[in-house]
Protein backbone atom coordinates (compact mmCIF):
# COMPACT_ATOMS: atom_id res chain seq x y z
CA UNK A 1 -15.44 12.02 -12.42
CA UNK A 2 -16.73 8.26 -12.39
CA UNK A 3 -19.76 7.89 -10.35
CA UNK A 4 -20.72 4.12 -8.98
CA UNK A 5 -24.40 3.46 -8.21
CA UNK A 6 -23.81 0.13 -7.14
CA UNK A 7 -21.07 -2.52 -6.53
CA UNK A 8 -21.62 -4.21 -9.98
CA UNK A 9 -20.84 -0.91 -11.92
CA UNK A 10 -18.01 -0.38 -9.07
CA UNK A 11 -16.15 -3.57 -10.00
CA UNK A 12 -16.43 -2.69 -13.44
CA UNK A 13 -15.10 0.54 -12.92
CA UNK A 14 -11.73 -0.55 -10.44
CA UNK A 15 -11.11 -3.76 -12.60
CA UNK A 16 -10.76 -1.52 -15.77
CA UNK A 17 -8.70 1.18 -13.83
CA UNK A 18 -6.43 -1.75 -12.91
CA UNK A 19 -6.05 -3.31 -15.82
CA UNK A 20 -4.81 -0.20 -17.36
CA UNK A 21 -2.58 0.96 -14.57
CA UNK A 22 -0.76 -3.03 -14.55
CA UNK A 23 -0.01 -2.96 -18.39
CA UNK A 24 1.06 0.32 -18.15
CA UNK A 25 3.33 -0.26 -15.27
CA UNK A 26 4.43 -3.78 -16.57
CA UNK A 27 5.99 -1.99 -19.76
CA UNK A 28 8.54 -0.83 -16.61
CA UNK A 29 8.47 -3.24 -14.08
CA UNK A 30 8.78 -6.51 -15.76
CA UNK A 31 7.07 -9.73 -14.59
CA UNK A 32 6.09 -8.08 -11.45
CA UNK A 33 2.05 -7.78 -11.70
CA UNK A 34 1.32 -9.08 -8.53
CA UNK A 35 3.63 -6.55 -7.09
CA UNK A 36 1.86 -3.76 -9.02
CA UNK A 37 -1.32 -4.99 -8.16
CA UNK A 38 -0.68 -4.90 -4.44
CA UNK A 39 0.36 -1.31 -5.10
CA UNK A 40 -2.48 -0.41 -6.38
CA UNK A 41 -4.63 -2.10 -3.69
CA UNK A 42 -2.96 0.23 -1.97
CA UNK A 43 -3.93 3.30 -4.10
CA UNK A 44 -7.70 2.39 -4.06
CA UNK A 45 -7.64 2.24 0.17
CA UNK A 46 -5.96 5.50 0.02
CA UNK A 47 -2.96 3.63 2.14
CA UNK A 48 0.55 3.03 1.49
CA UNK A 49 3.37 0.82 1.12
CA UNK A 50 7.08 0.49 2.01
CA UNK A 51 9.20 -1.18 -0.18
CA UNK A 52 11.47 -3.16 1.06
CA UNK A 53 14.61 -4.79 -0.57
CA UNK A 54 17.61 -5.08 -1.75
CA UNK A 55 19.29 -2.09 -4.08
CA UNK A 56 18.64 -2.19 -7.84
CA UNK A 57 15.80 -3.66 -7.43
CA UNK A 58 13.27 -1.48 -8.56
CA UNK A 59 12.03 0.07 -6.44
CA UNK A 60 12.62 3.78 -6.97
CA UNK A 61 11.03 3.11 -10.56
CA UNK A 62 8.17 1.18 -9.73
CA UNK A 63 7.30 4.69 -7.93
CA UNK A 64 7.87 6.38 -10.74
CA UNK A 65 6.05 4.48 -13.06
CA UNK A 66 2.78 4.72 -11.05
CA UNK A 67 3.02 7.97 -10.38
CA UNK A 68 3.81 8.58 -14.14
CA UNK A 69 0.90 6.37 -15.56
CA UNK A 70 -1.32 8.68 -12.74
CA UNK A 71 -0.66 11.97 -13.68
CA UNK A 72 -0.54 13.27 -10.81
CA UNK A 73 2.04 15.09 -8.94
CA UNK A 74 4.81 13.35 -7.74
CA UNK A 75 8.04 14.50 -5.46
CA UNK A 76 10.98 12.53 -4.15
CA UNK A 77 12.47 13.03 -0.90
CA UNK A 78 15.85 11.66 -0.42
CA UNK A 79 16.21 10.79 2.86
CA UNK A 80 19.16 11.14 4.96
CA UNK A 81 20.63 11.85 8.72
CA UNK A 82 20.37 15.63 8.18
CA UNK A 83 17.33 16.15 6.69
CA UNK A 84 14.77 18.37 9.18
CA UNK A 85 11.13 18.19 9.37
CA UNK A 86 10.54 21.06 7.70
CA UNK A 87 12.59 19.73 4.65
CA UNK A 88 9.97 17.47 4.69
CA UNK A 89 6.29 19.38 5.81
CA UNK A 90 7.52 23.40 4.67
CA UNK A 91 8.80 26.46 6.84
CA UNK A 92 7.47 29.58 6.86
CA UNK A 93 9.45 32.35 5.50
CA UNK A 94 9.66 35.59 6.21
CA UNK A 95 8.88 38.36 3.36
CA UNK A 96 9.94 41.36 3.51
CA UNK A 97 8.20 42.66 0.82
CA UNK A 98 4.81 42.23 1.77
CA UNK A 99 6.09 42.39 5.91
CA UNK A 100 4.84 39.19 7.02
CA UNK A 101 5.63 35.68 7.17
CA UNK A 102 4.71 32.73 4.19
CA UNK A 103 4.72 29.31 4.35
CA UNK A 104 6.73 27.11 1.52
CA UNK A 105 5.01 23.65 1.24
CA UNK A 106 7.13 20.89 1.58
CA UNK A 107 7.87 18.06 -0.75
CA UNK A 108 4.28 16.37 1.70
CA UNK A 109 2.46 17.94 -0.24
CA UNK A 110 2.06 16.02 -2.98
CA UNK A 111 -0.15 13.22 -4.34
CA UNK A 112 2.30 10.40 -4.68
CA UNK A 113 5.68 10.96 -2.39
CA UNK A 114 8.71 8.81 -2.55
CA UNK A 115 10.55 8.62 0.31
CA UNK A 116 13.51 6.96 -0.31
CA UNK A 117 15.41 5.34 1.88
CA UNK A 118 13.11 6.07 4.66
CA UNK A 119 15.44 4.65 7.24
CA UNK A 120 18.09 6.98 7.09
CA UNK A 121 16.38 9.88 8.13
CA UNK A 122 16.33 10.46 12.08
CA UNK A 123 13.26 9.72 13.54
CA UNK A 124 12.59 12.97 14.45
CA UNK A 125 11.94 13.51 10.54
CA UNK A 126 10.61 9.97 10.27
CA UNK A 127 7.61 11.30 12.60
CA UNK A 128 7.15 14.54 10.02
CA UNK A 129 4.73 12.19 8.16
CA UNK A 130 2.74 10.47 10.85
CA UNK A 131 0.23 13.46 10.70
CA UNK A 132 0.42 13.51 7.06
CA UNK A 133 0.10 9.45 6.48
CA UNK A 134 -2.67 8.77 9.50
CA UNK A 135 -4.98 11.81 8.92
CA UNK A 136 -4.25 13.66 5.20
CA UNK A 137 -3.09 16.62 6.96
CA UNK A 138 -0.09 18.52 8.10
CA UNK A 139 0.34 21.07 10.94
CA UNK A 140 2.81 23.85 11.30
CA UNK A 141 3.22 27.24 12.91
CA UNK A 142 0.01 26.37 14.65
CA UNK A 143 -1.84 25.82 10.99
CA UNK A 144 -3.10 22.95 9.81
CA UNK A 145 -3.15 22.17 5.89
CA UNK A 146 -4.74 19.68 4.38
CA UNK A 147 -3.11 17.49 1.54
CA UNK A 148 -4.31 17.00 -1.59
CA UNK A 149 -6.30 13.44 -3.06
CA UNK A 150 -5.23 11.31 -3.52
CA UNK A 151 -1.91 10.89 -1.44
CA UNK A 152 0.27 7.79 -1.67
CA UNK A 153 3.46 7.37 0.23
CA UNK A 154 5.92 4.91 -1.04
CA UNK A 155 8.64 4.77 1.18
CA UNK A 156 11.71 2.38 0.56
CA UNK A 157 14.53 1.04 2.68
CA UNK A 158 17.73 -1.36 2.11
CA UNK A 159 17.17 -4.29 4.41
CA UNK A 160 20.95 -5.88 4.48
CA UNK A 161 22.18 -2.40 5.33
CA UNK A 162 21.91 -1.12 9.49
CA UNK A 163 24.69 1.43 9.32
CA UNK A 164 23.74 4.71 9.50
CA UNK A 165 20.09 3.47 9.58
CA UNK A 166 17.29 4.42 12.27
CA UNK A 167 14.76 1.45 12.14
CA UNK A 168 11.11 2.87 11.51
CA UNK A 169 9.30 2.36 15.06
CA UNK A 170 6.52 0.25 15.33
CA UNK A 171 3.71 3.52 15.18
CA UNK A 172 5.59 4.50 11.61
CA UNK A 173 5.46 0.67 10.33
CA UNK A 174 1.60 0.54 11.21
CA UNK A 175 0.57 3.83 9.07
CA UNK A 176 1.79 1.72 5.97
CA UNK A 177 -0.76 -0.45 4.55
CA UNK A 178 1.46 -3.04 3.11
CA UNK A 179 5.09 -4.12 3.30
CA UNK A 180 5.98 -5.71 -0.04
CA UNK A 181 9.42 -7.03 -1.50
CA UNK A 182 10.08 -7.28 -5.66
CA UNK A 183 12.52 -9.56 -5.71
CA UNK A 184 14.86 -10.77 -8.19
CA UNK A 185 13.53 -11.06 -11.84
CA UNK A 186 13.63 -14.67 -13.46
CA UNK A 187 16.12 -15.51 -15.98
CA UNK A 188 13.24 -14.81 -19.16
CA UNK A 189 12.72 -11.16 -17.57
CA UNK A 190 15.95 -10.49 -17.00
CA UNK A 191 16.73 -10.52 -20.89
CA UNK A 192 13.72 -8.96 -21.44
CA UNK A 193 14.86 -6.03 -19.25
CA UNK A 194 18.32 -6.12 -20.87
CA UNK A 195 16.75 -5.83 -24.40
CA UNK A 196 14.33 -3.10 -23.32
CA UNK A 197 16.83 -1.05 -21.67
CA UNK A 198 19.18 -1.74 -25.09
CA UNK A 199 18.92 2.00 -26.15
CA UNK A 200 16.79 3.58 -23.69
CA UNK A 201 14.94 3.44 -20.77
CA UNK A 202 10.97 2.67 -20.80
CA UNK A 203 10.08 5.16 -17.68
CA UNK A 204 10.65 7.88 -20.68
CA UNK A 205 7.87 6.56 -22.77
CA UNK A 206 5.25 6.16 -19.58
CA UNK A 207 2.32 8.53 -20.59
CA UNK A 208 -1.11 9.01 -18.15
CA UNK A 209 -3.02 6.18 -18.25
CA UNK A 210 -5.72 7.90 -15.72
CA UNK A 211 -6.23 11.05 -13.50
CA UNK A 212 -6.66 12.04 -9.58
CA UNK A 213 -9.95 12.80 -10.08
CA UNK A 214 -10.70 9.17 -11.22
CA UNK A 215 -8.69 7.85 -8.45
CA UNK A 216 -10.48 9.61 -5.83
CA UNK A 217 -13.72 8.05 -7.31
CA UNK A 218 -12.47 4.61 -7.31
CA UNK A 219 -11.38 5.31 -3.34
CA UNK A 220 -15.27 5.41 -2.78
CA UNK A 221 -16.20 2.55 -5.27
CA UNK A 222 -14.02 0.44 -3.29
CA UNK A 223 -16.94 0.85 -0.16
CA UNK A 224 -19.48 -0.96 -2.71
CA UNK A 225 -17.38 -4.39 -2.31
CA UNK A 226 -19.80 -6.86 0.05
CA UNK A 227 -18.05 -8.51 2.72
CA UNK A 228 -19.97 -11.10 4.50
CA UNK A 229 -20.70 -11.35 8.16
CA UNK A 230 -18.46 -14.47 8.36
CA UNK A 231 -15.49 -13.02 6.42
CA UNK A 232 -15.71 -10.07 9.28
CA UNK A 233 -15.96 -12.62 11.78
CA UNK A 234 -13.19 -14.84 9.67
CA UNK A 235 -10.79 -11.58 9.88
CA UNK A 236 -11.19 -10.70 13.35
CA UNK A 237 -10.16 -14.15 14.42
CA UNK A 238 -6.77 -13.98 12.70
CA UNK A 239 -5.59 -11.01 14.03
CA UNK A 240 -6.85 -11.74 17.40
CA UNK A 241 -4.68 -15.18 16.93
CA UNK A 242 -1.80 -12.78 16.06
CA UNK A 243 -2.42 -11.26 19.15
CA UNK A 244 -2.26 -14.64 21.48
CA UNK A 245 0.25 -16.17 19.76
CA UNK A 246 3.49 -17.45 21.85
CA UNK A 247 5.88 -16.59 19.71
CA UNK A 248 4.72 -12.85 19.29
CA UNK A 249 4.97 -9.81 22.15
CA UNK A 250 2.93 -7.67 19.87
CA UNK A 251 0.03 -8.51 17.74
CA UNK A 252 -1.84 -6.85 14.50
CA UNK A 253 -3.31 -3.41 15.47
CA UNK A 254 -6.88 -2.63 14.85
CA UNK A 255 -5.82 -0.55 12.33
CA UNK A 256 -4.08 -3.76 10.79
CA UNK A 257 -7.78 -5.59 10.99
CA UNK A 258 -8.97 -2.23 8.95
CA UNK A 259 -6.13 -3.03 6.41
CA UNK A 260 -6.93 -6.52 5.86
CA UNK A 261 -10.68 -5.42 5.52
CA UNK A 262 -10.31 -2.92 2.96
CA UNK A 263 -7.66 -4.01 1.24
CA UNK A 264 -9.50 -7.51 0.82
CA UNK A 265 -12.34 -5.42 -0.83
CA UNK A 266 -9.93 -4.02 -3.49
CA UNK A 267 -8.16 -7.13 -4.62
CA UNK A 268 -11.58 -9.04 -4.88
CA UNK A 269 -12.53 -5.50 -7.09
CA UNK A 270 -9.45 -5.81 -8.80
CA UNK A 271 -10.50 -9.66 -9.65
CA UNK A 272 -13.61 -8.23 -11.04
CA UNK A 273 -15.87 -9.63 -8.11
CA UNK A 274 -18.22 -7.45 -6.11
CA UNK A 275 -18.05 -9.61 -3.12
CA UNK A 276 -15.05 -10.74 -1.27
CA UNK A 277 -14.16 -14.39 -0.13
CA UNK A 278 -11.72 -16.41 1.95
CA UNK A 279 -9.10 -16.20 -0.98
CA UNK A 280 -9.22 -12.79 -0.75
CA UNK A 281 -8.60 -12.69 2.84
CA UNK A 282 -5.23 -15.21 3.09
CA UNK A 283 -4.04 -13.59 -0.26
CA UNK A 284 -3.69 -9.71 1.79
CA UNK A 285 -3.01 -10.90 5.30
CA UNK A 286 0.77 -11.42 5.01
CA UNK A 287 1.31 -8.18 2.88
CA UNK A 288 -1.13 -6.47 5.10
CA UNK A 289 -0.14 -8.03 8.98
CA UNK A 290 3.70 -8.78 8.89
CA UNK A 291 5.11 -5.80 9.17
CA UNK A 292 2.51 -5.04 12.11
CA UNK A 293 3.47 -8.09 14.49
CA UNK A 294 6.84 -7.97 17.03
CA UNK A 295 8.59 -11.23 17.09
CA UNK A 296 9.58 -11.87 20.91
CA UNK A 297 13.09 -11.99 20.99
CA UNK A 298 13.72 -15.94 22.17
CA UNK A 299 11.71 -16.39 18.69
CA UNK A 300 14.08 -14.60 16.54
CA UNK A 301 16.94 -16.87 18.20
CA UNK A 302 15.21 -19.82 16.65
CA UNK A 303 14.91 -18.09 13.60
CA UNK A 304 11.20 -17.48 13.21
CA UNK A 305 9.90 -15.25 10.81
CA UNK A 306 6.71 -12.30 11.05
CA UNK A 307 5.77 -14.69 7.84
CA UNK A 308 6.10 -17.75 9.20
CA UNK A 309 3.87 -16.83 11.84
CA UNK A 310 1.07 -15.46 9.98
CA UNK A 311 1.27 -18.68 7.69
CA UNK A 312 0.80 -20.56 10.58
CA UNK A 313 -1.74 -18.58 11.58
CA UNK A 314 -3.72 -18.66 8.34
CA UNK A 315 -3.71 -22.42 8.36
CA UNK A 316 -4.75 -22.81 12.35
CA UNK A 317 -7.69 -19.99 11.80
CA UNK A 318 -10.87 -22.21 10.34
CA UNK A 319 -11.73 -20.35 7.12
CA UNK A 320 -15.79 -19.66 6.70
CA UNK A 321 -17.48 -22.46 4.43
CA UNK A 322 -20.97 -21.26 4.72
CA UNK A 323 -22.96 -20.87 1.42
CA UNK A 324 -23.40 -17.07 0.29
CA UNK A 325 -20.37 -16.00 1.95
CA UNK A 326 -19.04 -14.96 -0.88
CA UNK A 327 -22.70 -13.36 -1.96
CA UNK A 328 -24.25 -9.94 -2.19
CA UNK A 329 -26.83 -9.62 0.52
CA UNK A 330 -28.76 -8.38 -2.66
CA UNK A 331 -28.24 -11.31 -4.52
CA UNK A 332 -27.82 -9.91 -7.62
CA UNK A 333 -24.43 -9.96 -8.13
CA UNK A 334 -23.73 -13.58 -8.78
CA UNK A 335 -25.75 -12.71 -11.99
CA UNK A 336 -22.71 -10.37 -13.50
CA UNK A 337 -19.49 -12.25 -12.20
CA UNK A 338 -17.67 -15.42 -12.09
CA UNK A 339 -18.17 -17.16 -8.90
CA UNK A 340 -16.14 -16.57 -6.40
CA UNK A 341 -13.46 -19.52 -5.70
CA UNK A 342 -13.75 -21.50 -2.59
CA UNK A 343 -10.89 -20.97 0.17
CA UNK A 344 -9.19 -24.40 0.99
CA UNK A 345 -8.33 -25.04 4.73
């Protein structure tokens, strides 16, 4: 197991880790590293991310990949109107043999789940995971079991198609970390796909790249990461601005100021910084915040968008310009890494 004594060694630690993870992952996913990145922003604030776009995208493999360049256990759940909550958490059996009931884990438990198609289960089995997303844990029959580290939902859902859909209500969309889309590849990456794909598919030839245990380290590592007073101060005025703002009737949770927070620390880790700065911040707020705000309804008539708002938002929010917020409060750190780039207003 990796052990970080401070945030230097931390950085170099989680910048390595990524580095392997994205070129392992781009050999599947093609010309999406940001996308992977985000994932595994993700990964390192033991949080997760719904997937949302069109079919034959990618998504289902861009689970797979990660999970296959992890080593670590990995289930899928295909989610539909029939499917229980114990298809999901585990029922307890009874055995006659031994005269007494036993519990069969569910597909929960499970370091890296795919749940695909998340909106076409009921949300009576939609709320199965709350317990196991929010708190790493799962009750039934009175028992509760905890899951294993590290655990990573990816969840995906079609957004075009509403029939025989139940949208994920607004206590569901808040335990996800980040909402991201993949998008269409560009012309270049769509031969290269084509060519790779020629005789084979490259998800066959994805081999671990690192283990839990190593994850679970990096989860910690990612606490090293200095964030300056001002960037605090810098993230609890946007998503209190999310929360005033006209065109909203539900702002970013506190657990969506949490998000931005840790999930700032891992990207600037990522960048191989030990200190995180404006950038940071307006890079993770609309991955981190949009799926978190409720458009009031006269706003969707005029066609405003959750990211249209927090771009506003972003620009109206003054970003902190004071020198050393992008600094250790050790001052050390400046002496190992690049400075750290300067946020425009």
């Amino acid at each position: 197991m990796i052990e970080t004594s401070s945030a230097a060694e931390a950085v170099k630690a989680i910048s390595a880790f990524g580095r392997r993870l994205t070129d392992n992952v781009a050999r599947v996913i093609v010309g999406k590293d940001e996308v992977i990145r985000l994932v595994l922003v993700a990964l390192l604030c033991d949080g997760h991310v719904l997937l949302e776009d069109v079919p034959g995208t990618g998504k289902t493999m861009l689970a797979r990949a990660v999970s296959g360049s992890l080593g670590c256990a990995f289930k899928r759940l295909q989610c539909t109107p029939d499917l229980l909550p114990s298809d999901v958490t585990g029922v307890s059996v009874y055995n006659q043999k031994i005269g007494e009931f036993q519990f069969h884990e569910g597909p929960a438990f499970v370091n890296i789940l795919l749940a695909d198609e998340i909106n076409r289960a009921t949300p009576r089995t939609q709320s199965a995971l709350l317990e196991a997303m929010g708190e790493r844990q799962i009750t039934a029959d009175g028992i509760t079991r905890v899951l294993a580290r590290p655990f990573l939902v990816l969840a995906t859902q079609n957004p075009i198609e509403y029939e025989g859909t139940f949208p994920l209500p607004e206590a569901q969309m808040d335990r996800f970390l980040i909402k991201l889309r993949l998008g269409n590849p560009s012309l270049e990456e769509e031969k290269r796909i084509l060519r790779d794909q020629q005789r084979g598919h490259p998800i066959e030839q994805v081999r671990p790249v690192a283990g839990s245990e190593e994850v679970v380290a990096l989860q910690r590592a990612v606490w090293e990461i200095h964030v300056d007073d001002s960037l605090v101060d810098y993230i609890g005025r946007v998503v209190g601005a999310t929360r005033a703002h006209p065109d909203l009737a539900v702002g970013a949770s506190t657990r969506g100021s949490l998000a931005l927070f840790r999930a700032a620390q891992a990207w600037a880790a990522l960048s191989g910084r030990a200190y995180v700065t404006p950038d940071d911040v307006k890079a993770l707020a609309p991955a981190t915040l949009c799926h978190r705000v409720i458009l009031k309804a006269e706003s969707e008539l005029r066609g405003r968008t959750a990211d249209q708002i927090v771009g506003a938002v972003l620009d109206a929010v003054a970003v902190p310009i004071e020198e050393g917020a992008g600094l250790s409060s050790e001052g050390d750190i400046g002496e190992h890494l690049p400075d750290a780039p300067r946020a425009a207003r």
